[in-house]
Protein backbone atom coordinates (compact mmCIF):
# COMPACT_ATOMS: atom_id res chain seq x y z
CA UNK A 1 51.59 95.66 31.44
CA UNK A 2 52.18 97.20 34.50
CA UNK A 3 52.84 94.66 37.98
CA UNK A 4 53.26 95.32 41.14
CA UNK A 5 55.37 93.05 43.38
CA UNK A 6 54.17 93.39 47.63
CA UNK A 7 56.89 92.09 49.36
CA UNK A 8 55.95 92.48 52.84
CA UNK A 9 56.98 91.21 56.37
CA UNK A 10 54.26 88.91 57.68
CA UNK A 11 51.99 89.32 61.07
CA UNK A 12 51.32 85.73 63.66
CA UNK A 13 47.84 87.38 63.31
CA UNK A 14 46.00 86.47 60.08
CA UNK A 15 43.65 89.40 60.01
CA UNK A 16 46.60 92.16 60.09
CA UNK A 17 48.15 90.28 56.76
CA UNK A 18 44.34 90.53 55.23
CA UNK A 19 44.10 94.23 56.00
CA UNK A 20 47.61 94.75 54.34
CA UNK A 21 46.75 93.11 51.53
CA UNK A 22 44.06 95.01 50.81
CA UNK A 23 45.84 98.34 51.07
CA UNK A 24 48.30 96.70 48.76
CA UNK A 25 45.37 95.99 46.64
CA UNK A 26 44.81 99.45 46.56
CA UNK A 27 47.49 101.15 46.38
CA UNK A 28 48.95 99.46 43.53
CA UNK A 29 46.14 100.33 41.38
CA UNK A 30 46.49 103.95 42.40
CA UNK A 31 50.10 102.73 41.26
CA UNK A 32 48.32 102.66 37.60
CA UNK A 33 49.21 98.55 37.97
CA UNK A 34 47.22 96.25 36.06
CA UNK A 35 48.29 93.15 38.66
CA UNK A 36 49.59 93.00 42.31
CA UNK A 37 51.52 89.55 43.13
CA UNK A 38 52.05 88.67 46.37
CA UNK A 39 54.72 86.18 48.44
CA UNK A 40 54.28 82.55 49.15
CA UNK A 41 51.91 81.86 52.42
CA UNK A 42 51.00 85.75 52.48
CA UNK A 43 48.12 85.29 55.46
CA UNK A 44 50.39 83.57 57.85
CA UNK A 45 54.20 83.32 59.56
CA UNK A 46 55.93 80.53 57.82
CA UNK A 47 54.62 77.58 59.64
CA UNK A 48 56.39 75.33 57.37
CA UNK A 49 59.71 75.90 59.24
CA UNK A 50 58.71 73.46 61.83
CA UNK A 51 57.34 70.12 61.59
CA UNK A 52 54.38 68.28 62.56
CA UNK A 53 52.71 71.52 63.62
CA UNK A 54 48.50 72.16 63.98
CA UNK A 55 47.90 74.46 61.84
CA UNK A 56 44.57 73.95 61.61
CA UNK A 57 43.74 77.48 62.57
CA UNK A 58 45.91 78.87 59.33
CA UNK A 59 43.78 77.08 56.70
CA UNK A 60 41.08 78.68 54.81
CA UNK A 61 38.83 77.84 51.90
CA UNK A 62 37.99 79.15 48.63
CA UNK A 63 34.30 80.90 50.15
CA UNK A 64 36.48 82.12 53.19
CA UNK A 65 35.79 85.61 53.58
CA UNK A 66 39.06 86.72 53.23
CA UNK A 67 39.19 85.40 49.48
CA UNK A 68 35.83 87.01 48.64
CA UNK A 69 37.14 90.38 50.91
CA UNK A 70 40.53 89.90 48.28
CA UNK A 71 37.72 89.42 45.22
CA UNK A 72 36.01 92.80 45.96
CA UNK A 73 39.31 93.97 46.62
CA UNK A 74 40.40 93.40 43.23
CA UNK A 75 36.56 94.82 41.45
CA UNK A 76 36.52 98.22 43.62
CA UNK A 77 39.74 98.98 42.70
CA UNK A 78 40.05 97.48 38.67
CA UNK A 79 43.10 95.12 39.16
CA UNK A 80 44.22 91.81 38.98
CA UNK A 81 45.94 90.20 42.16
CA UNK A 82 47.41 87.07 42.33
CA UNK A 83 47.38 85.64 46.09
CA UNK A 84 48.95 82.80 47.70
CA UNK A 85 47.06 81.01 50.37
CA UNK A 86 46.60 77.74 52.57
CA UNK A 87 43.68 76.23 50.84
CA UNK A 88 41.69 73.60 52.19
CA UNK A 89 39.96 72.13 49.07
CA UNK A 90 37.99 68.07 49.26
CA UNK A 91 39.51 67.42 52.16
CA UNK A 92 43.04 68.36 51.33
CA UNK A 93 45.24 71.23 52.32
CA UNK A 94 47.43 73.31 49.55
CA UNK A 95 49.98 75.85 48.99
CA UNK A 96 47.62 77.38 46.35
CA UNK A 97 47.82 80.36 44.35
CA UNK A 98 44.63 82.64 42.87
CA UNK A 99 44.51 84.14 39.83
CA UNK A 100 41.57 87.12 40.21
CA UNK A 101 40.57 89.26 37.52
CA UNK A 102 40.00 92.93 37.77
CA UNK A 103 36.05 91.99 38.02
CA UNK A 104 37.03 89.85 41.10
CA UNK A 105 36.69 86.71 39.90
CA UNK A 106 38.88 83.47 40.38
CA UNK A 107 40.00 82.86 36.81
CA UNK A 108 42.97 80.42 37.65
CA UNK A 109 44.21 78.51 40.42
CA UNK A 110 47.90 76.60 41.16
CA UNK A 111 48.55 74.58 43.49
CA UNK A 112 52.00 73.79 44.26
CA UNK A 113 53.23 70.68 42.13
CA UNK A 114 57.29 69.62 44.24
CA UNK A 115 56.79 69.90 47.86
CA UNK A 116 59.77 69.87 49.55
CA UNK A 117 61.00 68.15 52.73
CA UNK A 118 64.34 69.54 54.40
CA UNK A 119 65.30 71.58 57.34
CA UNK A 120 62.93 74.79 57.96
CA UNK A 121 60.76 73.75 55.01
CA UNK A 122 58.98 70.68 56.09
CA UNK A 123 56.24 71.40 53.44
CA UNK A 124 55.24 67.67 53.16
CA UNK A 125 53.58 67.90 56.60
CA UNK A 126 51.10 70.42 55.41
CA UNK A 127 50.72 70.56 51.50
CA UNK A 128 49.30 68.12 49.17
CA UNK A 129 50.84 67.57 45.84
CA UNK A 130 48.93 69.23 42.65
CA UNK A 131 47.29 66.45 40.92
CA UNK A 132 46.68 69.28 37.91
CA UNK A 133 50.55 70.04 37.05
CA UNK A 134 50.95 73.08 35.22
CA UNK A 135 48.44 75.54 33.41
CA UNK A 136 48.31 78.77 32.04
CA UNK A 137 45.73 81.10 32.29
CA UNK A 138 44.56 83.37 28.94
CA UNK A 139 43.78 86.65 30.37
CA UNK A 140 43.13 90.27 28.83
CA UNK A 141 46.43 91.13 30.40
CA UNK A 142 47.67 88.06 28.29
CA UNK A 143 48.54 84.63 28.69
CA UNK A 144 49.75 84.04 33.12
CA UNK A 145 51.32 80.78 34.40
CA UNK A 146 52.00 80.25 37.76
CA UNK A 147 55.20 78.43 39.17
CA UNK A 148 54.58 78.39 43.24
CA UNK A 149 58.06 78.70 45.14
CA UNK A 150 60.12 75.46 44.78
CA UNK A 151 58.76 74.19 41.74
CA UNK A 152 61.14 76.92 40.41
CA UNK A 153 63.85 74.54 40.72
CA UNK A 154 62.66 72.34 38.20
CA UNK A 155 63.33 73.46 34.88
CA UNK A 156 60.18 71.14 33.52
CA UNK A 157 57.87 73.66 35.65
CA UNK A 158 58.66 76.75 33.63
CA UNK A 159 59.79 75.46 30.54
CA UNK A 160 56.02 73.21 29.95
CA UNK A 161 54.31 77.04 30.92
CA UNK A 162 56.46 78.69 28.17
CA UNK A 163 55.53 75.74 25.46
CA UNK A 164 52.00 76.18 26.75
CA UNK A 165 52.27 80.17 25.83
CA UNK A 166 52.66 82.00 29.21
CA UNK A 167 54.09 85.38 28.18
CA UNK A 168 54.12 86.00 32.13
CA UNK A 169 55.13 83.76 34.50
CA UNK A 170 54.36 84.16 38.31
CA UNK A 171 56.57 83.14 41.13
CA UNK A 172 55.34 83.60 44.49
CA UNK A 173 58.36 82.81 47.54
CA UNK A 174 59.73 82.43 51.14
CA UNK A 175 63.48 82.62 50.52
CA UNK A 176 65.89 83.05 53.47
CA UNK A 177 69.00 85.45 53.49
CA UNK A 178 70.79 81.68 54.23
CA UNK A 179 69.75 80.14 50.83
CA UNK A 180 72.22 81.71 47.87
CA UNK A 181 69.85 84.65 46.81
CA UNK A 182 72.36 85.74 43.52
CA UNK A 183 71.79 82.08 42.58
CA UNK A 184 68.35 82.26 42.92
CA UNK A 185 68.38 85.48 40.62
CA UNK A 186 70.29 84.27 37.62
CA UNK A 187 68.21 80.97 38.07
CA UNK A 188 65.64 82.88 37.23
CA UNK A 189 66.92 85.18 34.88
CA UNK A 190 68.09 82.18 32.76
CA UNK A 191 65.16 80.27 33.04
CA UNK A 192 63.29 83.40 31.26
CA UNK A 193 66.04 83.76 28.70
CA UNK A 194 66.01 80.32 27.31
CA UNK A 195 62.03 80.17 27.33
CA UNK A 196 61.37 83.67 25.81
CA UNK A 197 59.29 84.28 28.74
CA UNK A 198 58.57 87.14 31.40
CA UNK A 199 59.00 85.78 35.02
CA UNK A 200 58.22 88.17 38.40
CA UNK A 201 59.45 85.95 41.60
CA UNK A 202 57.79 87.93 44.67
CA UNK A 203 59.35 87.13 48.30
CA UNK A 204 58.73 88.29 51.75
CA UNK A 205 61.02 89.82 54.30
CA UNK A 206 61.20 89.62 58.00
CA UNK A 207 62.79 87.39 60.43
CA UNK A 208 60.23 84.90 61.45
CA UNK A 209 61.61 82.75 64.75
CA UNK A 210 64.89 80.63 63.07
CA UNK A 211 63.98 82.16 59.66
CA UNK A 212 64.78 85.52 58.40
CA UNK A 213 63.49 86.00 54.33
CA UNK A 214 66.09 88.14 51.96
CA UNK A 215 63.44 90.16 49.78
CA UNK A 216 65.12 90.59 46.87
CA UNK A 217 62.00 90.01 44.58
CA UNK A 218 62.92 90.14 40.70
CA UNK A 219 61.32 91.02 37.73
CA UNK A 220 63.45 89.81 34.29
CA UNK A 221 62.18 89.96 31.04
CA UNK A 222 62.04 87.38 27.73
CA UNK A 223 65.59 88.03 27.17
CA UNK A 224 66.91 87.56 30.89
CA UNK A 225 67.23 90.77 31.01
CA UNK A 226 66.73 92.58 34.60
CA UNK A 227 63.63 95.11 34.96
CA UNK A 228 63.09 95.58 38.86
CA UNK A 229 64.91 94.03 41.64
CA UNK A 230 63.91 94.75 45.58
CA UNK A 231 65.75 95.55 48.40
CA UNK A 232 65.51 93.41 51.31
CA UNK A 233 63.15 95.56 53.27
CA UNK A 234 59.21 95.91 53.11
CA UNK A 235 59.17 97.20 49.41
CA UNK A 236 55.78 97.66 46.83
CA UNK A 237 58.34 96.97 43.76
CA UNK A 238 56.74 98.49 40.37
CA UNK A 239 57.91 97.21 36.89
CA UNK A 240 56.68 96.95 33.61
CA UNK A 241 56.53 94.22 31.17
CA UNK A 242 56.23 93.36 27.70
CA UNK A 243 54.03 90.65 27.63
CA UNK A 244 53.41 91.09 23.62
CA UNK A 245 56.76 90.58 22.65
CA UNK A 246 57.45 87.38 24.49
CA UNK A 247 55.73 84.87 22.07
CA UNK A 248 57.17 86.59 19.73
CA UNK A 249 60.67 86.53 20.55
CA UNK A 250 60.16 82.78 21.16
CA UNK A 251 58.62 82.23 17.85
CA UNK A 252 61.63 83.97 15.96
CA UNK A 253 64.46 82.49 18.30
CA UNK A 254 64.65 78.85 17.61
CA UNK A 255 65.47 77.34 21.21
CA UNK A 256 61.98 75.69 21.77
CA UNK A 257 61.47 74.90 18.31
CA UNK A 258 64.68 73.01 17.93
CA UNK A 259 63.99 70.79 20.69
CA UNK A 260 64.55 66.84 20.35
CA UNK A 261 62.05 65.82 22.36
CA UNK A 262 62.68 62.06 21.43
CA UNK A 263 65.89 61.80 22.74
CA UNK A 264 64.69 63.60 26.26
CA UNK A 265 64.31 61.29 29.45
């Protein structure tokens, strides 16, 4: 399978993000891609960096136009896209991402499970906590999980999307060129290598007032093996992935299998 990975700078003006996403959209299916990810909070500047902000302005919903402009988006042009937006859903506000088939329909949904709470990412003021965990979503591009930005830190988030079959496993991000970016690679790369599993971690760039993002989006395969790796400017990063051979590299390497689950905490 083909992906394409938009890491892009972001606008303070909402509708200049949509438009670019949707000439992502297309041009990474004229890029012969069969899915476009995109970075963490893709519609708006990182409002997360300061606290106690209204944001009300930011949020959208799941009939907002620009999620059914991102729907036809994804049917005109035959491709799968995987947003990440500010979702107002009952009443409560997420760092959600969309799964949307090449038909353009909304075929999976994460929200973000770990919010964090520390200098420039006061998330808790804005996000609610998933009350779904983890899922994967069986596609005819194969089987797609979805681990949303600092959930990567917890081994538990990938690892239970690898024992629940993802042979792909989305990561959309906002890291900054002042958080250890090589770390943040071989995190990565080892997390895919001891679950058999293919992970893409998309990021944006641009300096956004305090904050300045690294780029650097990755693409590693079920071996921790490196496919792609961006630069740290505006980039459409292409790759290709294997997402056959994952389950069956994890299958006939006997990490998960071995596991002693009854002696876990």
């Amino acid at each position: 399978m083909r992906i394409a990975l938009a890491q892009t700078k972001m606008d303070a003006d909402m509708e200049v993000n949509y438009q670019k996403t949707l000439e992502l959209i297309r041009k990474a299916s004229e890029d012969h891609a069969s899915l476009i990810v995109f970075p963490e909070i893709q519609l708006n500047l990182f409002f997360p960096q300061k606290a106690g902000l209204d944001v009300s302005d930011y949020v959208i919903d799941l009939e907002h136009p620009y999620v059914n402009g991102i729907k036809e988006a994804c049917r005109i042009n035959g491709i799968f896209a995987l947003p990440n937006l500010y979702i107002q859903e009952n009443g409560k506000r997420y760092d959600m991402s969309l799964l949307i088939d090449d038909d353009g329909n909304i075929v999976g949904r994460q929200k973000m499970v770990h919010i964090a709470q520390c200098e420039h990412f006061y998330e808790q003021d804005y996000y609610e906590p998933s009350e779904e965990g983890f899922n994967v979503f069986e596609t005819k591009l194969g089987k797609i999980g979805i681990v949303v930005c600092f959930d990567r830190h917890y081994p538990e988030s990938i690892r239970t999307e690898a024992l629940r079959g993802a042979d792909l496993i989305i990561i959309p991000t906002a890291n900054t060129v002042s958080e250890p970016s090589d770390l943040f690679q071989c995190e990565v790369r080892v997390q895919a290598f001891q679950n058999s599993v293919n992970i893409a971690m998309c990021n944006r760039v641009g300096i956004e007032d305090e904050m300045e993002f690294s780029g650097g989006s990755i693409v590693c395969d079920y071996n921790g093996m490196l496919i792609a790796l961006a630069g740290s400017d505006e980039e459409l990063l292409i790759a290709d992935v294997d997402v056959d051979e994952a389950s069956v590299i994890r299958k006939n390497k006997p990490y998960t299998s071995l596991r002693r689950t009854e002696l876990y905490e």
